[in-house]
PDB file of N, CA and C in Angstrom:
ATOM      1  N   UNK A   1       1.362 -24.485 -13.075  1.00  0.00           N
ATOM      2  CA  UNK A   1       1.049 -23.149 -13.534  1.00  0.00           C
ATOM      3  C   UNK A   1       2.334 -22.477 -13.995  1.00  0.00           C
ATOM      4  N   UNK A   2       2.451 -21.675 -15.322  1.00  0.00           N
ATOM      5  CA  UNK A   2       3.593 -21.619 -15.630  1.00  0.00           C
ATOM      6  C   UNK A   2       3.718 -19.765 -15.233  1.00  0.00           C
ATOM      7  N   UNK A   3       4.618 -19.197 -15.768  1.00  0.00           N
ATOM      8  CA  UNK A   3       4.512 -17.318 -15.176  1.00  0.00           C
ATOM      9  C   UNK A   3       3.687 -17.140 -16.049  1.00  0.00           C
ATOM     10  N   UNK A   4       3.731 -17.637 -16.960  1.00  0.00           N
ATOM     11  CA  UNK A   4       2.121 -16.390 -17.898  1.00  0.00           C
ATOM     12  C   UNK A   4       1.018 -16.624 -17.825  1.00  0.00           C
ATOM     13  N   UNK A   5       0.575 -17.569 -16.592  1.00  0.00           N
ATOM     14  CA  UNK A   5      -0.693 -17.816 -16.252  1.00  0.00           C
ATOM     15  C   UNK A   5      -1.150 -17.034 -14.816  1.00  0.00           C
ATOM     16  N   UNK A   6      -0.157 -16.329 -14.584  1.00  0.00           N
ATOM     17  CA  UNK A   6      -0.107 -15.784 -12.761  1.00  0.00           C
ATOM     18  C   UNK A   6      -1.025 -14.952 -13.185  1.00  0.00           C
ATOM     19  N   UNK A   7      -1.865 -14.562 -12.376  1.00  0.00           N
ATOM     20  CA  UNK A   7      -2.539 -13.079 -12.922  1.00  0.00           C
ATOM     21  C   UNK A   7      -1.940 -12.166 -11.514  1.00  0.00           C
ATOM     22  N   UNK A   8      -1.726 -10.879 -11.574  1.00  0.00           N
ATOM     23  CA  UNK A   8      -1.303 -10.012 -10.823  1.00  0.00           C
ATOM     24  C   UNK A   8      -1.947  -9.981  -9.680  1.00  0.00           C
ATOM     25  N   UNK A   9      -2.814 -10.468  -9.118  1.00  0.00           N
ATOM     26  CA  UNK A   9      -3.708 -10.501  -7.767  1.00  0.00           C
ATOM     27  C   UNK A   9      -2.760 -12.088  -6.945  1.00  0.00           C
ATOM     28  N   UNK A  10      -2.868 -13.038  -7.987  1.00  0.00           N
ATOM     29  CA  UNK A  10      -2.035 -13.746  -7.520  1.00  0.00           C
ATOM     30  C   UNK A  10      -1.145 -14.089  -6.898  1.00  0.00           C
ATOM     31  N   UNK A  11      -0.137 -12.736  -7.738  1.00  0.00           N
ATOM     32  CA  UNK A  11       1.049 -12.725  -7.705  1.00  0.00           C
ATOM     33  C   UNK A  11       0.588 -11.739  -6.094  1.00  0.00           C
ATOM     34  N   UNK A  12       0.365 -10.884  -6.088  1.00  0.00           N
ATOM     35  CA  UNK A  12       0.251 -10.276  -4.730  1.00  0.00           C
ATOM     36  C   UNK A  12      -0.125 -11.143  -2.976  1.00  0.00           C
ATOM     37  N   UNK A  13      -1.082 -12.102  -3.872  1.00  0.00           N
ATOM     38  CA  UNK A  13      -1.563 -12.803  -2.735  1.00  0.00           C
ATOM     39  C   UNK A  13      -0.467 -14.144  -2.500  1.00  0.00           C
ATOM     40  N   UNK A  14       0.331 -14.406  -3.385  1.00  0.00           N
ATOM     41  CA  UNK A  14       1.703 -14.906  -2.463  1.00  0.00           C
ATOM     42  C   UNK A  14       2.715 -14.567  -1.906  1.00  0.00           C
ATOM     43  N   UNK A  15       2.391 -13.101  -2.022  1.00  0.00           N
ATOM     44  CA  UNK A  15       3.674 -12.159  -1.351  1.00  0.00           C
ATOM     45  C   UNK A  15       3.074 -11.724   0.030  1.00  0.00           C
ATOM     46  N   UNK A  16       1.470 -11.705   0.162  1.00  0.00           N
ATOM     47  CA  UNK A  16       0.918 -11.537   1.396  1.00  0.00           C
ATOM     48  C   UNK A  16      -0.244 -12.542   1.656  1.00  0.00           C
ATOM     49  N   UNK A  17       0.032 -14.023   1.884  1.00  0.00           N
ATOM     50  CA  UNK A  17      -0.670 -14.701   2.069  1.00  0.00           C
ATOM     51  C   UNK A  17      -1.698 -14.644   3.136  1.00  0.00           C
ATOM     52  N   UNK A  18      -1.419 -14.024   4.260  1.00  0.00           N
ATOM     53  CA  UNK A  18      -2.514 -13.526   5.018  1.00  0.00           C
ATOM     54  C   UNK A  18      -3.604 -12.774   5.183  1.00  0.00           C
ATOM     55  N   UNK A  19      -3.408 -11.607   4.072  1.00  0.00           N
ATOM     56  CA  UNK A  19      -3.761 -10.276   3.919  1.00  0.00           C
ATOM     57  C   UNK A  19      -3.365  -9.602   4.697  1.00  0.00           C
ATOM     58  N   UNK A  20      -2.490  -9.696   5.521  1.00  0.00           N
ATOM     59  CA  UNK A  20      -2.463  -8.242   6.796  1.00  0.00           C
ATOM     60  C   UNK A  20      -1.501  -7.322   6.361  1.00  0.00           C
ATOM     61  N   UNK A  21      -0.668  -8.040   4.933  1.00  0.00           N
ATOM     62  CA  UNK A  21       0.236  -6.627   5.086  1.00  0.00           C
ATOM     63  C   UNK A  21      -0.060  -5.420   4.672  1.00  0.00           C
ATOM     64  N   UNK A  22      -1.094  -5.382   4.043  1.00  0.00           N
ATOM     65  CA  UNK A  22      -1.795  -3.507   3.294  1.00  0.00           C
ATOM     66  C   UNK A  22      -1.880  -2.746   4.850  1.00  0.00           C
ATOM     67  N   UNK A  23      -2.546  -3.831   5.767  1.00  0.00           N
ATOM     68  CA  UNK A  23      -3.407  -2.947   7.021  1.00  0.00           C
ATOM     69  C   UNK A  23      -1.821  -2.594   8.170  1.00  0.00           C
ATOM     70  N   UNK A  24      -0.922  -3.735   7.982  1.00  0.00           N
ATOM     71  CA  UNK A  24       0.571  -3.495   9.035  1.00  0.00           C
ATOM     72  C   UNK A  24       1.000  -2.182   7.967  1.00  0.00           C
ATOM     73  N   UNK A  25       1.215  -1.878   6.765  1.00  0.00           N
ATOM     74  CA  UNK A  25       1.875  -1.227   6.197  1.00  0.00           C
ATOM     75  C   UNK A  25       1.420   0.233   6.278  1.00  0.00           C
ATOM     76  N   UNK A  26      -0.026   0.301   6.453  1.00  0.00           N
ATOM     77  CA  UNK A  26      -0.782   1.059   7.075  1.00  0.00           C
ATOM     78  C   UNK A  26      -0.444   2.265   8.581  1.00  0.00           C
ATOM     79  N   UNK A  27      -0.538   0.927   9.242  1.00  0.00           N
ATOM     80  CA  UNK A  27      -0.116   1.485  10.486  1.00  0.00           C
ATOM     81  C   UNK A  27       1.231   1.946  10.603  1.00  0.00           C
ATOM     82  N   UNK A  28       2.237   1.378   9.887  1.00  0.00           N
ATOM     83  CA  UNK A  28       3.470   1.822  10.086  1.00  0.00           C
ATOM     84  C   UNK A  28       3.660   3.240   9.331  1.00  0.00           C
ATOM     85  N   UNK A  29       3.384   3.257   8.518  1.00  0.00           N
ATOM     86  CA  UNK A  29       3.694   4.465   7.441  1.00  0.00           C
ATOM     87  C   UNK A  29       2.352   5.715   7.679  1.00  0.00           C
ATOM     88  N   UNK A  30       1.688   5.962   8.767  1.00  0.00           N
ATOM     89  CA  UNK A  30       0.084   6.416   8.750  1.00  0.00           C
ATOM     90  C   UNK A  30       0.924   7.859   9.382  1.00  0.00           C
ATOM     91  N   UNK A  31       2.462   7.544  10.546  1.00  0.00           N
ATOM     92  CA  UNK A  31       2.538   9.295  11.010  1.00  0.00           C
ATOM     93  C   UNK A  31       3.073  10.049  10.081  1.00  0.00           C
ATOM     94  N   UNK A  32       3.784   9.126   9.096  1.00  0.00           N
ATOM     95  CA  UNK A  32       4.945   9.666   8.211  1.00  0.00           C
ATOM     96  C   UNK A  32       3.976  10.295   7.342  1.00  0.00           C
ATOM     97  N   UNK A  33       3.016  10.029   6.538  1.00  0.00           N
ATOM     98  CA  UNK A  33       1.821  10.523   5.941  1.00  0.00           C
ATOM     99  C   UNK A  33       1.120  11.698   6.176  1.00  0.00           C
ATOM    100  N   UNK A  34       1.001  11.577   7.338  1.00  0.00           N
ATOM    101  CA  UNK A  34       0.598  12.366   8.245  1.00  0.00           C
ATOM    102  C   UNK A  34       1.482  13.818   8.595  1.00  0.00           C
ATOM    103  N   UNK A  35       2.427  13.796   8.441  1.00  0.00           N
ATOM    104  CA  UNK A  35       3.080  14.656   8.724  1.00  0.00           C
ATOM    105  C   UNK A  35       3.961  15.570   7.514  1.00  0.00           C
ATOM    106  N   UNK A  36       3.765  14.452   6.452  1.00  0.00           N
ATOM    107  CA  UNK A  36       3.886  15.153   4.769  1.00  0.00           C
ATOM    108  C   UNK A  36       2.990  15.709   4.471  1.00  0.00           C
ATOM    109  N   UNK A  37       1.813  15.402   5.123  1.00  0.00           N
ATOM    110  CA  UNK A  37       0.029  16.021   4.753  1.00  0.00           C
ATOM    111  C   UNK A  37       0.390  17.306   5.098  1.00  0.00           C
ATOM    112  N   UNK A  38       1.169  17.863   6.714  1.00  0.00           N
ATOM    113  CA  UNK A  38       0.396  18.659   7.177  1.00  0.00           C
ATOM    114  C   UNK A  38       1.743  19.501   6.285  1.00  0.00           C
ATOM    115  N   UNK A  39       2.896  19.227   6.172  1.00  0.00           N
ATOM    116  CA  UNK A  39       4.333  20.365   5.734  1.00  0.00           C
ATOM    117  C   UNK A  39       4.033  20.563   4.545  1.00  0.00           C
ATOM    118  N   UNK A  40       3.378  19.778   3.882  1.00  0.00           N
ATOM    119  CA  UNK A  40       3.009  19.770   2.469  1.00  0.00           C
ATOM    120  C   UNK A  40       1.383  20.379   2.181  1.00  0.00           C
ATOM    121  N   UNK A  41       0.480  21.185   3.338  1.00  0.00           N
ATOM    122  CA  UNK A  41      -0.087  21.901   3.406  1.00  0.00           C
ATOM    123  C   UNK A  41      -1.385  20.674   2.348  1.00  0.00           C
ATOM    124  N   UNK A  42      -1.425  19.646   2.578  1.00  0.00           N
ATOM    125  CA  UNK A  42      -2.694  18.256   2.146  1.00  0.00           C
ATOM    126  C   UNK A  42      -1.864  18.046   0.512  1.00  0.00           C
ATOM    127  N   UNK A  43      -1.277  18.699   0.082  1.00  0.00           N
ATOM    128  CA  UNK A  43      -0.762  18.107  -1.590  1.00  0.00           C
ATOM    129  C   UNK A  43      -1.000  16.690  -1.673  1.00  0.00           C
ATOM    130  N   UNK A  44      -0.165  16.379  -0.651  1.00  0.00           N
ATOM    131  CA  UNK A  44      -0.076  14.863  -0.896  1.00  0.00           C
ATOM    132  C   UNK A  44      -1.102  14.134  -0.660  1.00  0.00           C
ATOM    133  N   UNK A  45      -2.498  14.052   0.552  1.00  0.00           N
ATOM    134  CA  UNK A  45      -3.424  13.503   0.312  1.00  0.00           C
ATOM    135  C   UNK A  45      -4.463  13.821  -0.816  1.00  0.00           C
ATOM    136  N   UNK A  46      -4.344  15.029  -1.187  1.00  0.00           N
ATOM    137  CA  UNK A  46      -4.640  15.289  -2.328  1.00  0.00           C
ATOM    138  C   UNK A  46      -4.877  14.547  -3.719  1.00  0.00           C
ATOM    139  N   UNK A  47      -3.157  14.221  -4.206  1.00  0.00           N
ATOM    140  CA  UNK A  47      -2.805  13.640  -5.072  1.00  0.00           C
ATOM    141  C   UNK A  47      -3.025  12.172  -5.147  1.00  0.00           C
ATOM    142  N   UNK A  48      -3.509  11.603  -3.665  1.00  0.00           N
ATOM    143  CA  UNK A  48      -3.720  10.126  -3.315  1.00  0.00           C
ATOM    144  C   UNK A  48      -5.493   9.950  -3.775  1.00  0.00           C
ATOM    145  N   UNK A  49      -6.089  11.079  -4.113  1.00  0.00           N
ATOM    146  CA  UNK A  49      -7.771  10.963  -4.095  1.00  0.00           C
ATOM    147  C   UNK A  49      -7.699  10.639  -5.345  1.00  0.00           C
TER     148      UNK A  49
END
């Protein structure tokens, strides 16, 4: 398979062959989010909809 045959899902699913990293990346980054939500009065979940 040469690079211009990768399709971008591909390319993701050899960087996280397990799937767990969306759901670890999740958990790690969920207070920090959380706490831009609340100083940032929701902007930021906002802008994520």
């Amino acid at each position: 398979m040469t690079s211009e045959n990768v399709t971008e899902d591909e390319s993701i699913m050899s960087l996280d062959p397990t799937g767990k990293g969306q759901a670890r990346w999740t958990m790690r980054w969920k207070t920090a989010r959380n706490a831009f939500d609340i100083t940032f009065d929701g902007r930021v979940s906002a802008a994520r909809q």
